[in-house]
Protein backbone atom coordinates (compact mmCIF):
# COMPACT_ATOMS: atom_id res chain seq x y z
CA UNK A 1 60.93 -46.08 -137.65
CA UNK A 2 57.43 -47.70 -137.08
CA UNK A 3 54.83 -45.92 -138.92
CA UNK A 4 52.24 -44.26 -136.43
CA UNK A 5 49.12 -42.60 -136.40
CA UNK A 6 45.76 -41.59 -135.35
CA UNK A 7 42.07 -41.27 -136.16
CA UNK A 8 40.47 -37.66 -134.90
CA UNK A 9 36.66 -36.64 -135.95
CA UNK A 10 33.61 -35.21 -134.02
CA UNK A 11 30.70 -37.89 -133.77
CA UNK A 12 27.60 -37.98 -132.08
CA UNK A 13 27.10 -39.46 -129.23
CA UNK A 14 23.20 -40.63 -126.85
CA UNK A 15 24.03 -38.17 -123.48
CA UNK A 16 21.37 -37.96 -120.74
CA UNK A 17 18.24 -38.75 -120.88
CA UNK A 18 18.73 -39.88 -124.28
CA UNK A 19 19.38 -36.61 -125.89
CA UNK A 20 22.17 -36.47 -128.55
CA UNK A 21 25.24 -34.41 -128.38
CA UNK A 22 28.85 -34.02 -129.85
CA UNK A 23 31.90 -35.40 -129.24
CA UNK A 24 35.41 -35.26 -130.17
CA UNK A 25 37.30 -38.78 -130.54
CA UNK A 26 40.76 -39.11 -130.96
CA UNK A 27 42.39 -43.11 -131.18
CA UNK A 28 45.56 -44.57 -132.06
CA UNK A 29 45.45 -46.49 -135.91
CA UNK A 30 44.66 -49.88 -135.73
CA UNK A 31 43.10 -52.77 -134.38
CA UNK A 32 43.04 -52.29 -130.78
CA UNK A 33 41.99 -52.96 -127.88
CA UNK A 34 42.85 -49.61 -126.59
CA UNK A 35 42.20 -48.11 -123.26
CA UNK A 36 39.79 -45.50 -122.87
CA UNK A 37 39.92 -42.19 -121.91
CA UNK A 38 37.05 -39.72 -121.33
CA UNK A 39 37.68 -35.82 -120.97
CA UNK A 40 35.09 -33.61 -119.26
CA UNK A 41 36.53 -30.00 -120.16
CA UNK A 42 36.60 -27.38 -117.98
CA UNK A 43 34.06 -24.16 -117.78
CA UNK A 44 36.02 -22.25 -120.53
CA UNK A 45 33.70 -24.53 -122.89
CA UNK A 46 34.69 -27.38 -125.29
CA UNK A 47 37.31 -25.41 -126.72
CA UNK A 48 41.13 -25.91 -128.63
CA UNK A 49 43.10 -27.00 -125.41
CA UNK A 50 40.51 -30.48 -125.18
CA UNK A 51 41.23 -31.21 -128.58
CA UNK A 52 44.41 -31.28 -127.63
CA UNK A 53 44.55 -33.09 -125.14
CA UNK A 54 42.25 -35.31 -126.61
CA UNK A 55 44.95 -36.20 -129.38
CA UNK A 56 47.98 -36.30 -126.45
CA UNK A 57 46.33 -39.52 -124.68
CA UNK A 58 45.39 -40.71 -128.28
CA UNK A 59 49.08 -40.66 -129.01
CA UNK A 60 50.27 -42.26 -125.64
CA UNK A 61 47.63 -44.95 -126.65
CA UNK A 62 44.28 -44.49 -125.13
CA UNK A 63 40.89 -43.96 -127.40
CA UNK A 64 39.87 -40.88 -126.39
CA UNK A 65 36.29 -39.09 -126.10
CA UNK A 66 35.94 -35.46 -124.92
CA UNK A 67 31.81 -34.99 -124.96
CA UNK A 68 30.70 -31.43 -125.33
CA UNK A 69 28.83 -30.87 -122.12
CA UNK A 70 27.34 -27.43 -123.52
CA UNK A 71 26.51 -28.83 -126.62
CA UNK A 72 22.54 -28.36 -125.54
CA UNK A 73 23.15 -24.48 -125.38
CA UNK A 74 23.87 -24.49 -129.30
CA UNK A 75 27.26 -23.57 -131.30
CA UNK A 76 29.49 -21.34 -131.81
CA UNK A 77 32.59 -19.86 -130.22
CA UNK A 78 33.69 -21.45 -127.06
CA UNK A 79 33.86 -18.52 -125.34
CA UNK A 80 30.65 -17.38 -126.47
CA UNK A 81 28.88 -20.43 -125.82
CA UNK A 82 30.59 -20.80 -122.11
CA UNK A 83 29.56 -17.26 -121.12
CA UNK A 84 25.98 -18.04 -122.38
CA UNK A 85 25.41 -21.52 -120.34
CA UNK A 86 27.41 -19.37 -116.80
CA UNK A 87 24.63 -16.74 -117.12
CA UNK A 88 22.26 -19.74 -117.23
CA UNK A 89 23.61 -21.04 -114.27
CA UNK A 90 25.41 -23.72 -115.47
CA UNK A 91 24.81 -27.27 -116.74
CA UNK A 92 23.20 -29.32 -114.27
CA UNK A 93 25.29 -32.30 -111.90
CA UNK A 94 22.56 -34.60 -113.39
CA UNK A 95 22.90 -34.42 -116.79
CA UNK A 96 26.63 -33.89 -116.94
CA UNK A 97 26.61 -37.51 -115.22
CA UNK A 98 24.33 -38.99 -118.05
CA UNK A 99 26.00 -36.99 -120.72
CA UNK A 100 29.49 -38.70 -119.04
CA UNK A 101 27.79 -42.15 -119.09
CA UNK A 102 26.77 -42.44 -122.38
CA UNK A 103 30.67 -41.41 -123.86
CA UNK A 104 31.76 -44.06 -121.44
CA UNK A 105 29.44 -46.62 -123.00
CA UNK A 106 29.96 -45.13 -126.56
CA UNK A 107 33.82 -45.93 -126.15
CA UNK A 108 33.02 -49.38 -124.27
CA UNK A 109 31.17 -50.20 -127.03
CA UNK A 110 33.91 -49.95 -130.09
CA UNK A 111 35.31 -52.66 -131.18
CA UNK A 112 38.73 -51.61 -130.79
CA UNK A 113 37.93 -50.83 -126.68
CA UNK A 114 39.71 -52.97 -124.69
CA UNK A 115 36.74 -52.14 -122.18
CA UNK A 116 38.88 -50.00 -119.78
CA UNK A 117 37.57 -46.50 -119.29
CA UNK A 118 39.26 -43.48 -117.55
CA UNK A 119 37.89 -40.02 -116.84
CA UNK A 120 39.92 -36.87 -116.61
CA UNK A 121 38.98 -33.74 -116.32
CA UNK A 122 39.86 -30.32 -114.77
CA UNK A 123 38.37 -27.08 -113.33
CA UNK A 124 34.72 -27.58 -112.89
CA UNK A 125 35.60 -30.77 -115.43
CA UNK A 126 37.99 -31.72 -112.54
CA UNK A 127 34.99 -31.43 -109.78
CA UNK A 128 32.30 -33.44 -112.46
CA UNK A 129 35.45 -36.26 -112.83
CA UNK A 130 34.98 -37.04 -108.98
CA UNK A 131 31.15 -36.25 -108.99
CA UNK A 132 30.38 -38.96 -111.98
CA UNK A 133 33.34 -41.13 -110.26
CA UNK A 134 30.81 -42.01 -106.92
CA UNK A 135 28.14 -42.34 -109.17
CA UNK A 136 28.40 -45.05 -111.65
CA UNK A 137 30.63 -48.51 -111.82
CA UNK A 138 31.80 -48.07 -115.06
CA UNK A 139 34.81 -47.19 -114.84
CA UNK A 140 37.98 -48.32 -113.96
CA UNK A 141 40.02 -44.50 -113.06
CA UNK A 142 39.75 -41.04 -112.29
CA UNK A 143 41.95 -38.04 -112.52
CA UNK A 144 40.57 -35.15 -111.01
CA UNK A 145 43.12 -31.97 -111.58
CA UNK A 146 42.20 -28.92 -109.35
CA UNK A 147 38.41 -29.66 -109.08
CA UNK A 148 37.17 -26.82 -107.63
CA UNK A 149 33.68 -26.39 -105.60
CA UNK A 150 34.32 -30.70 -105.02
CA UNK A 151 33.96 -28.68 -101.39
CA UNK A 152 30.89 -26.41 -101.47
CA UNK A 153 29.40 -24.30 -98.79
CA UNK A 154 25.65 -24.34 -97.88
CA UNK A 155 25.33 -20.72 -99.79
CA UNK A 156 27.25 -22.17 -103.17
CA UNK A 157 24.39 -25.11 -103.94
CA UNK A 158 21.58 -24.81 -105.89
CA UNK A 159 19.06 -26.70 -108.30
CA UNK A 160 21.30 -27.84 -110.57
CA UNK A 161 24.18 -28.46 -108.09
CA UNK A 162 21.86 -29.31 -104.96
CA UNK A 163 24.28 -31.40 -103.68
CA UNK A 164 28.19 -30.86 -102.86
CA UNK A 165 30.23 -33.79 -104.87
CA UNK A 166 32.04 -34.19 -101.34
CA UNK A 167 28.78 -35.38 -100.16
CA UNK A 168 29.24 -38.52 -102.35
CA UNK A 169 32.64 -39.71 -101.23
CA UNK A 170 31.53 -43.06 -99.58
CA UNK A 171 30.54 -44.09 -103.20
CA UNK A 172 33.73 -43.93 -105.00
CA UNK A 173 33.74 -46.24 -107.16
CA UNK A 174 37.90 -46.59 -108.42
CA UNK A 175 41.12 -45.21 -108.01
CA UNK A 176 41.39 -41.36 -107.51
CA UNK A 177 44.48 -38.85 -108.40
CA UNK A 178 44.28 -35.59 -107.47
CA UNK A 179 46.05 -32.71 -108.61
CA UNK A 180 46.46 -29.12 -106.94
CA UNK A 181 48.27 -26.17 -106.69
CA UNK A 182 49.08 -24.57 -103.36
CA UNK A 183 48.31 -21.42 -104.36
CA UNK A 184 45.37 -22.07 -105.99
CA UNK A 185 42.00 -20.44 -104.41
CA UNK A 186 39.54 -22.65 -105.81
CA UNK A 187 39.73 -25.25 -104.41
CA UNK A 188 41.81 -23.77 -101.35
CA UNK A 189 44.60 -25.87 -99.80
CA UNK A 190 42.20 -26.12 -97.05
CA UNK A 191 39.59 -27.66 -99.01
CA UNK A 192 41.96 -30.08 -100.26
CA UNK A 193 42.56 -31.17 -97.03
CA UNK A 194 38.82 -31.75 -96.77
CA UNK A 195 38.62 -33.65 -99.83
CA UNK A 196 41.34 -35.93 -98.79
CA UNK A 197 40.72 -36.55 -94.88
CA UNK A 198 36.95 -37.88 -96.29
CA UNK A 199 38.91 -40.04 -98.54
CA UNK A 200 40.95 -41.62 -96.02
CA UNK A 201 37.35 -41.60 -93.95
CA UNK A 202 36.16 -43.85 -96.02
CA UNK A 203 39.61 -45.79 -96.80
CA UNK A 204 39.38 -45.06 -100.86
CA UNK A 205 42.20 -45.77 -103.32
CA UNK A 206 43.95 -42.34 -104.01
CA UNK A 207 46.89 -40.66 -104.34
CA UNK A 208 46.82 -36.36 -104.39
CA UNK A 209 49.85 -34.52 -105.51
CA UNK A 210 50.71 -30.96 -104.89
CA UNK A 211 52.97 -28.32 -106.36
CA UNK A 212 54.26 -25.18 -104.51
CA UNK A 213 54.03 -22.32 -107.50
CA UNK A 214 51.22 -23.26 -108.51
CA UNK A 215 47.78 -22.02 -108.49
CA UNK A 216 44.46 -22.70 -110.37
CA UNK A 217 45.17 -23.66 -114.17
CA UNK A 218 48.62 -25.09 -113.98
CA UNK A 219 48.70 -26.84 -117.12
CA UNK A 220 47.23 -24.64 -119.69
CA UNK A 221 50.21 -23.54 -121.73
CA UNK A 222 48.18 -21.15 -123.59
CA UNK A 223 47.61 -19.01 -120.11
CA UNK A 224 49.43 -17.26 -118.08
CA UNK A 225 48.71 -19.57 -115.23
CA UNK A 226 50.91 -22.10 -117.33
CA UNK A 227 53.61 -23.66 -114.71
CA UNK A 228 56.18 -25.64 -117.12
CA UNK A 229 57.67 -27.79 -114.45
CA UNK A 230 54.49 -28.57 -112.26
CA UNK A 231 52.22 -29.72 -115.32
CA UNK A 232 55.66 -31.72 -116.94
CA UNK A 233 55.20 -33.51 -113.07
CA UNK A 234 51.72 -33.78 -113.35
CA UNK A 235 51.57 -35.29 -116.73
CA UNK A 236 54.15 -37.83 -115.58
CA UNK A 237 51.65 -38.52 -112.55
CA UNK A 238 48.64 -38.82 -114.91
CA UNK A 239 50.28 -41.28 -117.45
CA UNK A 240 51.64 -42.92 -114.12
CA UNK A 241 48.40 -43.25 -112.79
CA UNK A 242 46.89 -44.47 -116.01
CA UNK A 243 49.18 -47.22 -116.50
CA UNK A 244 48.57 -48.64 -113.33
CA UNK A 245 44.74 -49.01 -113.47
CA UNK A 246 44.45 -49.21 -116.96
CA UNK A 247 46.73 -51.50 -118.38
């Protein structure tokens, strides 16, 4: 057998506007290059499941970074800390975008990078994916898995999410895969729909896949949303997707 093996630590990383925060990093041993692979974790907070999944695209061969978007609202128990930044309102589309720039240019910069960057990231981490995807060119992928609120009504934006990430679909900047349940409610297969006749508007590179029995939260084993042969598909899909555009 070929000896194998991985690197995992928290560093700290320059987010927006300079500001330090943490990260988790996970990489395959050795020399490199590597594709990269940047997590934005969903609204349960920075919690077990991203380091995770952090370490499974570290062990199918991507160095991985999964920043801690809430780190500004201190630490502590990720469910603690997630319920603390909701009845705050949230973190703010602007600075999750900086805060998702600077892990992208921490990884770029590594001298095992092979320069290649994905993003993935689900829930309101799915939505931020394709809201930081139309607004930078530094990256190469995107894998947005049930982003919910990508569609927003006029009643759902405010200050810190003024605009709906919809709104931004002529500025795609890569390759987009989509995941969704059909029973999910947020986003709706409706809103789906949406999200995808704007692609095609605008005549961007994606592919959406989507799974009958299944609803929001598909993949999370450690739920009871957990759908065993939808997220086995999906991951397939992902790596699929990865290959392609990141190779």
């Amino acid at each position: 057998m070929a000896y194998e093996g991985m690197i995992a630590e928290t560093v700290t990383i320059t987010g927006d506007k300079g500001e330090p925060i943490s990260a988790y990093v996970a990489r395959p041993l050795g020399a490199g290059p590597f594709p990269g692979m940047v997590l934005l974790h969903h609204a349960p907070g920075w919690d077990e499941w991203y380091r995770e999944t952090t370490r499974k695209f570290a062990h199918h061969g991507y160095a991985t970074i999964s920043h801690n978007l809430y780190h500004r609202a201190g630490p502590g128990n990720p469910d603690d800390v997630a319920a603390k930044v909701r009845a705050s309102g949230g973190v703010p589309d602007a600075q999750v975008i900086g805060d998702t720039e600077g892990a992208v240019q921490w990884l770029k910069a590594q001298p095992w990078s092979s320069g290649k960057v994905g993003v993935f990231g689900t829930c309101s981490g799915g939505r931020q994916t394709f809201l930081y995807a139309c607004h930078t060119n530094s990256i190469n992928a995107a894998c947005e898995l049930w982003g919910g609120r990508v569609v927003m009504s006029k009643e759902e934006l405010n200050p810190k999410q003024p605009v709906a990430p919809i709104e931004y679909t002529q500025k795609l900047s890569c390759p987009l895969l989509g995941l969704f349940g059909n029973e999910d409610r947020a986003p709706t297969p409706e809103q789906v729909d949406q999200h995808e006749a704007e692609l095609k508007k605008y005549g961007k590179n994606y592919e959406f896949h989507r799974y009958d029995g299944a609803g929001h939260g598909f993949f999370y084993y450690d739920r009871p949303a957990y759908r065993i042969e939808q997220a086995l598909d999906g991951w397939k899909k992902v790596f699929a997707f990865l290959e392609k555009h990141l190779s």
